[in-house]
Each structure stands twice: as structure tokens, then as C-alpha cells.
N, C-alpha and C. Protein backbone atom coordinates (compact mmCIF):
# COMPACT_ATOMS: atom_id res chain seq x y z
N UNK A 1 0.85 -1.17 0.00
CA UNK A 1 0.00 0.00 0.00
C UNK A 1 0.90 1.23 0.00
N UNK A 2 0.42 2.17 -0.93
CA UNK A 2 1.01 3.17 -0.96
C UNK A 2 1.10 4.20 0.34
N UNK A 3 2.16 5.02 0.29
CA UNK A 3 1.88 6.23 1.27
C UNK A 3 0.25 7.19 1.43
N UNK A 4 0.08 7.80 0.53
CA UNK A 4 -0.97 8.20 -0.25
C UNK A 4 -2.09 7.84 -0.02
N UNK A 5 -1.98 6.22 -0.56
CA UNK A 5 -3.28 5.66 -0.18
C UNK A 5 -3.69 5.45 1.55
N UNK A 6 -2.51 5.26 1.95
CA UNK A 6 -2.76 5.17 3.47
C UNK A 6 -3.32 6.44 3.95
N UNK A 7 -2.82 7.75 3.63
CA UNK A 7 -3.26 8.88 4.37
C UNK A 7 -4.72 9.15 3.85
N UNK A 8 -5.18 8.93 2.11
CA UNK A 8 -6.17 8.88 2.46
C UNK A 8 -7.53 8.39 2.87
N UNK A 9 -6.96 7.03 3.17
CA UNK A 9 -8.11 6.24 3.95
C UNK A 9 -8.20 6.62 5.32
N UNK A 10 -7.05 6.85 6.08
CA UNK A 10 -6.70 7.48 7.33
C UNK A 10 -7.89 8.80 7.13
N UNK A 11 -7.66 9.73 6.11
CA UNK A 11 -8.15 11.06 6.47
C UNK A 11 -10.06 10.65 6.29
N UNK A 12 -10.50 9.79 5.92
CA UNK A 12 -11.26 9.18 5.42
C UNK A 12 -12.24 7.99 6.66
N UNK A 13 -11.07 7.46 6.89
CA UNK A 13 -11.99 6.82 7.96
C UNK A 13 -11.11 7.03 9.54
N UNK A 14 -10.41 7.89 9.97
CA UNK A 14 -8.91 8.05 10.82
C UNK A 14 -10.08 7.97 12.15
N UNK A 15 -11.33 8.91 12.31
CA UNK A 15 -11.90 8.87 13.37
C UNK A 15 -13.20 8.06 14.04
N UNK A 16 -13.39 6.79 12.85
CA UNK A 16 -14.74 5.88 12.74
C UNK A 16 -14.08 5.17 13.58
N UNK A 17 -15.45 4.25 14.38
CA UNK A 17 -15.43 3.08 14.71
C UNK A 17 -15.62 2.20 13.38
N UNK A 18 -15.46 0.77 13.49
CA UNK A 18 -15.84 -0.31 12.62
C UNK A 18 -17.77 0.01 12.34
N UNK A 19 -17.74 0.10 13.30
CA UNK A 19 -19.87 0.27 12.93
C UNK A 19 -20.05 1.39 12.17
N UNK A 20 -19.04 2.29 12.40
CA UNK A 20 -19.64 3.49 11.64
C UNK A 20 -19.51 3.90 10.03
N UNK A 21 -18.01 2.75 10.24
CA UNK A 21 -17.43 2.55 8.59
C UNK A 21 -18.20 1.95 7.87
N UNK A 22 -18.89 0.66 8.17
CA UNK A 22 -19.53 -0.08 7.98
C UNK A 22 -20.68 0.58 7.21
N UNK A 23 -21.26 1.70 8.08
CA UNK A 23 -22.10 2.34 7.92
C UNK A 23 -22.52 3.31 6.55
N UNK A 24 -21.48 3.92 7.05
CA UNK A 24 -20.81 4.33 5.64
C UNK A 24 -20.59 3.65 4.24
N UNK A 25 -20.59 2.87 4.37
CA UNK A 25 -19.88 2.31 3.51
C UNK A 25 -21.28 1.74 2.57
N UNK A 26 -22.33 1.13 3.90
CA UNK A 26 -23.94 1.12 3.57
C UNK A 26 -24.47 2.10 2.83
N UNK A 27 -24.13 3.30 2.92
CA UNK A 27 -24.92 4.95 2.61
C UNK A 27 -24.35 4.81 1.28
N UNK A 28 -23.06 4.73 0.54
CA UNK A 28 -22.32 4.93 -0.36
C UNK A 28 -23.04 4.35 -1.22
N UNK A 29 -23.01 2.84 -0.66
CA UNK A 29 -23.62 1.83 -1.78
C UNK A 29 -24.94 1.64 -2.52
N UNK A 30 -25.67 2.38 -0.99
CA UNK A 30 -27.49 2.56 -1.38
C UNK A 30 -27.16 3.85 -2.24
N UNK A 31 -26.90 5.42 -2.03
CA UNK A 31 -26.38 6.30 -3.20
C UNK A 31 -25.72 6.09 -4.55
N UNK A 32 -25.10 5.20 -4.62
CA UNK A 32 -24.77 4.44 -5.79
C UNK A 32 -25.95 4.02 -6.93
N UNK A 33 -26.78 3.01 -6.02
CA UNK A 33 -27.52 2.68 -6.91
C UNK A 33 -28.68 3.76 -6.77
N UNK A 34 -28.82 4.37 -6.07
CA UNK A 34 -30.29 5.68 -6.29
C UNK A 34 -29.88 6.85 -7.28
N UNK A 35 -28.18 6.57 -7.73
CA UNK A 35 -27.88 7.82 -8.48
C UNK A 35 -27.65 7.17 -9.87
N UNK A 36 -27.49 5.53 -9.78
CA UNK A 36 -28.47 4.52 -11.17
C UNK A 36 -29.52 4.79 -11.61
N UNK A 37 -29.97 4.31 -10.63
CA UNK A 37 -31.72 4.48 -10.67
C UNK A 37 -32.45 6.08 -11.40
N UNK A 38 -31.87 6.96 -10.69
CA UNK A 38 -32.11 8.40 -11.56
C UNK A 38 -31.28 8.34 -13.00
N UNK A 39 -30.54 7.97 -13.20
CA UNK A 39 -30.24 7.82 -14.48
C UNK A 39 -30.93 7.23 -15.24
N UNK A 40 -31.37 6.24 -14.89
CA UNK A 40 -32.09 5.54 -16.52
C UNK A 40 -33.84 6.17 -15.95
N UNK A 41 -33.94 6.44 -15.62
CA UNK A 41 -35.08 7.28 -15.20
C UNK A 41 -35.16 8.46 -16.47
N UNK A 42 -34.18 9.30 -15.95
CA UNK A 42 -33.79 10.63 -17.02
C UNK A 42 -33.67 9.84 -18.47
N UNK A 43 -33.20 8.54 -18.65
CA UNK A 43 -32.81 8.28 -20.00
C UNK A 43 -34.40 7.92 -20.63
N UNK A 44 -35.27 7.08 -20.02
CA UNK A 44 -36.45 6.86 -20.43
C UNK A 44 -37.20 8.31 -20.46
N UNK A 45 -37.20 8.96 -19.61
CA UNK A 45 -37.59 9.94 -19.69
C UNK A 45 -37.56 10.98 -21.07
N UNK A 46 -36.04 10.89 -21.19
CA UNK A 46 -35.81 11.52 -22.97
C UNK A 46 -36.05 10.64 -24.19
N UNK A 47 -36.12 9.30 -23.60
CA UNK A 47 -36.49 8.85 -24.97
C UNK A 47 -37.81 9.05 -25.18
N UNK A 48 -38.81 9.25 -23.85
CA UNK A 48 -40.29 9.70 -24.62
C UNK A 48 -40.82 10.82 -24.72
N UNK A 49 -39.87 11.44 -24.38
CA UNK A 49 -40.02 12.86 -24.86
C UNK A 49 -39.61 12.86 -26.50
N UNK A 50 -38.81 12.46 -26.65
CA UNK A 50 -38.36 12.34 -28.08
C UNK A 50 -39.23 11.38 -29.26
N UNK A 51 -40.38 10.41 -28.86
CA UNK A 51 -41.18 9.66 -29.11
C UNK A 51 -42.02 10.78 -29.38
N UNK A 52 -42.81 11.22 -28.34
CA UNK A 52 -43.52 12.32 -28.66
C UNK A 52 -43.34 13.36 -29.65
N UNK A 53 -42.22 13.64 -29.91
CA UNK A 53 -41.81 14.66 -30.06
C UNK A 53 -42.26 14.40 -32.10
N UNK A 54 -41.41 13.11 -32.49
CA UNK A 54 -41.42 12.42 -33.32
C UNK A 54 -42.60 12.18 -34.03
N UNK A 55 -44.12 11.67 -33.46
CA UNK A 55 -45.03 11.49 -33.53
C UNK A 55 -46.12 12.91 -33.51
N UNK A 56 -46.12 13.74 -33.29
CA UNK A 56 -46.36 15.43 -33.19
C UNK A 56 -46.13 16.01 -34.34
């Protein structure tokens, strides 16, 4: 492991407990996929706008 990488996991997790990392780490992963989820949202979204648009 790099220097680097050490400081910034340190600056990153330097003052968590294990539960809280954990925790974290929970939040990241559910945001992950809810910032999926809005994506193909927006993508269906333009494709029927563009359906419409087409058909008009």
C-alpha cells in the first residue's frame, strides 16, 4: 500500500469506529444505486419525450 493511499483512507476513515465505517460504507452503496436508478429514469424519460416529439 502506498503512502498516499494510506493517508487517504486514514483522512477518510482516521476517526470511525468499525460500525460506523460499515455504515458508511452502507450509505455509499445505497447512493450508488439511487444515483443509477435516476439515471435511466432521465434516459427513459428523454427517450419519450423524443417519441412524442417524433409522432407530433
Amino acid at each position: 500500500m502506498s503512502e498516499g493511499t494510506f493517508y487517504n483512507w486514514r483522512a477518510k476513515f482516521g476517526g470511525m469506529t468499525v460500525s460506523e465505517a460499515k455504515r458508511l460504507k452502507a450509505l455509499e452503496d445505497e447512493n450508488a444505486k439511487l444515483w443509477k436508478l435516476l439515471a435511466e429514469q432521465m434516459l427513459d424519460l428523454a427517450a419519450m419525450k423524443e417519441l412524442v416529439s417524433t409522432k407530433g
